[in-house]
C-alpha atoms as a PDB file:
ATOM      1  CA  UNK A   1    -118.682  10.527  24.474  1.00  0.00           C
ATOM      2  CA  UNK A   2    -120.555  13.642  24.062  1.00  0.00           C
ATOM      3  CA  UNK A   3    -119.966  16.848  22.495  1.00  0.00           C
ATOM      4  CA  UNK A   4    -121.889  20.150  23.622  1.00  0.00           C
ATOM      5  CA  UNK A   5    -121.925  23.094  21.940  1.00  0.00           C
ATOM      6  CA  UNK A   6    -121.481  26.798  23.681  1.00  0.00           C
ATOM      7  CA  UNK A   7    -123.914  28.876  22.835  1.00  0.00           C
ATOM      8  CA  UNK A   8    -121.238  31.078  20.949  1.00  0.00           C
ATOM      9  CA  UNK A   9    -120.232  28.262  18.765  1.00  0.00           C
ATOM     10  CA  UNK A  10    -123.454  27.575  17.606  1.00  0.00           C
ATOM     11  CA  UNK A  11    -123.613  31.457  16.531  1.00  0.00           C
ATOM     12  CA  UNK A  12    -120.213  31.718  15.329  1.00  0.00           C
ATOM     13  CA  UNK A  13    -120.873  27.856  12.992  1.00  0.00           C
ATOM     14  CA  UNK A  14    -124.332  29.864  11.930  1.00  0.00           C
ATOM     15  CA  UNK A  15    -122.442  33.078  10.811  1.00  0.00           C
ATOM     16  CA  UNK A  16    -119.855  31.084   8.399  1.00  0.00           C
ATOM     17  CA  UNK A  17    -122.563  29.028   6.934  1.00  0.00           C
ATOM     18  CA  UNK A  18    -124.601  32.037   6.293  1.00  0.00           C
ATOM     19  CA  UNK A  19    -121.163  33.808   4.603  1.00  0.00           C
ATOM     20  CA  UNK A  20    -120.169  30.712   2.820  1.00  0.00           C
ATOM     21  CA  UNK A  21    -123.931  30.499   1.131  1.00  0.00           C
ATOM     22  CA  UNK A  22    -124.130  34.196  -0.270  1.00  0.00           C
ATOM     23  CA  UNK A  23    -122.174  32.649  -3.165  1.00  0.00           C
ATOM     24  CA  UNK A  24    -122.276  29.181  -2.680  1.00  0.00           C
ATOM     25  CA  UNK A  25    -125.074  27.323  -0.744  1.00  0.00           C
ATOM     26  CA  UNK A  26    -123.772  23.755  -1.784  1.00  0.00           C
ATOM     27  CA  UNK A  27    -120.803  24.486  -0.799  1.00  0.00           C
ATOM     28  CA  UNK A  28    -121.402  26.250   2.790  1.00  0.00           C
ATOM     29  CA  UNK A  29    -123.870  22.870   3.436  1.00  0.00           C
ATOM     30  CA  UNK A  30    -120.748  20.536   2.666  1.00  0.00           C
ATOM     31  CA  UNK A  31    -118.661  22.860   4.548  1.00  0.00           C
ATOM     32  CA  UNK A  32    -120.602  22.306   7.646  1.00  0.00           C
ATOM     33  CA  UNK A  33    -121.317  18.879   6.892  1.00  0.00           C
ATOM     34  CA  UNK A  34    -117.659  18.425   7.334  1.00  0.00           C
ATOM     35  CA  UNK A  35    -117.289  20.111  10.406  1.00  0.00           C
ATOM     36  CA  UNK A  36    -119.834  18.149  12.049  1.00  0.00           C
ATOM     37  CA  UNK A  37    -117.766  14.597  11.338  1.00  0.00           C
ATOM     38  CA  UNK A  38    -114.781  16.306  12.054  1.00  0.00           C
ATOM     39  CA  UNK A  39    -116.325  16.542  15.239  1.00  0.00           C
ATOM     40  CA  UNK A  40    -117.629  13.541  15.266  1.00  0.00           C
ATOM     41  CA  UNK A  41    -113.901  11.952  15.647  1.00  0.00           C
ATOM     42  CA  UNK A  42    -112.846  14.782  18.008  1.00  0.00           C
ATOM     43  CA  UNK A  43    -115.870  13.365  20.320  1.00  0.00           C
ATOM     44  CA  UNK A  44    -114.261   9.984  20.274  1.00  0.00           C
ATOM     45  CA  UNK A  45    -110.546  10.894  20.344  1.00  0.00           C
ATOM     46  CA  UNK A  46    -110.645  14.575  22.386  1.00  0.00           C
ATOM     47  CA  UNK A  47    -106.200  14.453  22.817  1.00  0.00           C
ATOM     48  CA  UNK A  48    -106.255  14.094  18.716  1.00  0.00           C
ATOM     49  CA  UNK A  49    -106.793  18.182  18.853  1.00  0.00           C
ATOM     50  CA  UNK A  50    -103.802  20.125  19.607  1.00  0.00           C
ATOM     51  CA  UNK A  51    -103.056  21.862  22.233  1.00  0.00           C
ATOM     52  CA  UNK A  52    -104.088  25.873  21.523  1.00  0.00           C
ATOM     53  CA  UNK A  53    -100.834  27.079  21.531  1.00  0.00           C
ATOM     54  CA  UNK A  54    -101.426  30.600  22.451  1.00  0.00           C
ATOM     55  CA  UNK A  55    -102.997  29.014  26.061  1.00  0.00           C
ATOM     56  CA  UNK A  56    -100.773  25.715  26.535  1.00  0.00           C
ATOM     57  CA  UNK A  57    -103.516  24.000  28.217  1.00  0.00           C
ATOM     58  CA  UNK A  58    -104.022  20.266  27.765  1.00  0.00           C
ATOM     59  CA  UNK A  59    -107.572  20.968  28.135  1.00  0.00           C
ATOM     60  CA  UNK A  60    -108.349  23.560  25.969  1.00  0.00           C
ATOM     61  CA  UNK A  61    -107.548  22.116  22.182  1.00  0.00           C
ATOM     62  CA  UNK A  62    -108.366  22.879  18.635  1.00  0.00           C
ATOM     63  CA  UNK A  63    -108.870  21.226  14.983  1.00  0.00           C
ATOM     64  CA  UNK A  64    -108.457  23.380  11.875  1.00  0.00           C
ATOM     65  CA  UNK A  65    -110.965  22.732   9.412  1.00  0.00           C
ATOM     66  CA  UNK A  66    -110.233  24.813   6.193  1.00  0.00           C
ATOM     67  CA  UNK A  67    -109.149  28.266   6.804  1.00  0.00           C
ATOM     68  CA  UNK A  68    -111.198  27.844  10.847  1.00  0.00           C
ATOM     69  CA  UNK A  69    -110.173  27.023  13.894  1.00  0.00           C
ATOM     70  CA  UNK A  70    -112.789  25.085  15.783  1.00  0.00           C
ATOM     71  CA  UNK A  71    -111.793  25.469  19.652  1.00  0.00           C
ATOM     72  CA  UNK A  72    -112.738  23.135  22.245  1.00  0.00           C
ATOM     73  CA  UNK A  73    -112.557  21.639  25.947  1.00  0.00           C
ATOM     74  CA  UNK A  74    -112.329  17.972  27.285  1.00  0.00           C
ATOM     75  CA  UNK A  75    -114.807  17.462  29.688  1.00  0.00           C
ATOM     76  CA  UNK A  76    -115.340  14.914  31.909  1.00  0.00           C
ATOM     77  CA  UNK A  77    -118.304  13.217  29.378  1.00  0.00           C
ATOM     78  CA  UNK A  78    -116.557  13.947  26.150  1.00  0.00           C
ATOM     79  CA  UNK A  79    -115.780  17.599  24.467  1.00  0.00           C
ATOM     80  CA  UNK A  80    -117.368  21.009  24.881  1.00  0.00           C
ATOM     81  CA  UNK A  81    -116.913  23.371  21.562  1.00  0.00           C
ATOM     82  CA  UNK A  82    -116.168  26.820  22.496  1.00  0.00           C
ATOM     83  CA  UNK A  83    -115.686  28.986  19.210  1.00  0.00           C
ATOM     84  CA  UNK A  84    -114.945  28.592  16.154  1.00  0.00           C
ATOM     85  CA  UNK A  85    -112.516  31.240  14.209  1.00  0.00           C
ATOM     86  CA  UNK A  86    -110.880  32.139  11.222  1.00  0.00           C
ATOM     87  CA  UNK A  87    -107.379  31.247  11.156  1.00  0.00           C
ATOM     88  CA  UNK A  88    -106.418  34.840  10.496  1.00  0.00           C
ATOM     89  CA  UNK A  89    -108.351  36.332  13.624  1.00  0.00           C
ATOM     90  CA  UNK A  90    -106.338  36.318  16.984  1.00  0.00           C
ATOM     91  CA  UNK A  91    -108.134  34.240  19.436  1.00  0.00           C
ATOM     92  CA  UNK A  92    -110.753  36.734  21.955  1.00  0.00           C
ATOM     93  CA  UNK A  93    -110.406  34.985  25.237  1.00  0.00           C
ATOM     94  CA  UNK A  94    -114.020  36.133  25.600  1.00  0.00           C
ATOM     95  CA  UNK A  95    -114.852  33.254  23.260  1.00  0.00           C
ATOM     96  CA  UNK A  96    -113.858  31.042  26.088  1.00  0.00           C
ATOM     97  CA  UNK A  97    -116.270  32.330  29.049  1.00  0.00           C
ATOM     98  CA  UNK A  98    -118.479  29.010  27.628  1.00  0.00           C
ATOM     99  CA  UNK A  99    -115.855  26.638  28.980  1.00  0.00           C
END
């Protein structure tokens, strides 16, 4: 399985790392660290997301990862990340032009 990232995910993962490390660099690396095997297993097991529930789309899940929401799609090949968001920010559907 593959997983592709949106050109907006990249940006938004790059933003929060950036945040996180004004005070705390190790922790904004393990941060994203854990993101990335968090994805790892979404790669390999795509239906383990939920569904987004302001959507309702069996294609269109998420993971929550600390205080984020890290949206994504099932493709055909594996998963396609969309956005990731703070939990407290109502989802743009801009953020999912990329899927």
């Amino acid at each position: 399985m593959t997983t592709i990232w949106a050109p907006l995910a990249v940006e938004r993962l790059e933003e929060e790392v950036r945040f996180i490390a004004q005070d705390k660099p190790e922790a904004a690396r393990r941060w994203a660290e854990q993101l990335l095997e968090h994805l790892d297993r979404v790669a390999e097991f795509p239906r383990s997301g939920r569904m987004v529930p302001e959507l309702g789309r069996e294609d269109i899940r998420e993971i929550v990862h600390g205080s984020h929401r890290i949206i994504f799609r099932i493709v055909d090949d594996g998963v396609r990340i969309l956005t990731i968001r703070h939990v407290a920010r109502l989802l743009d559907e801009e953020d999912l032009k990329g899927s």
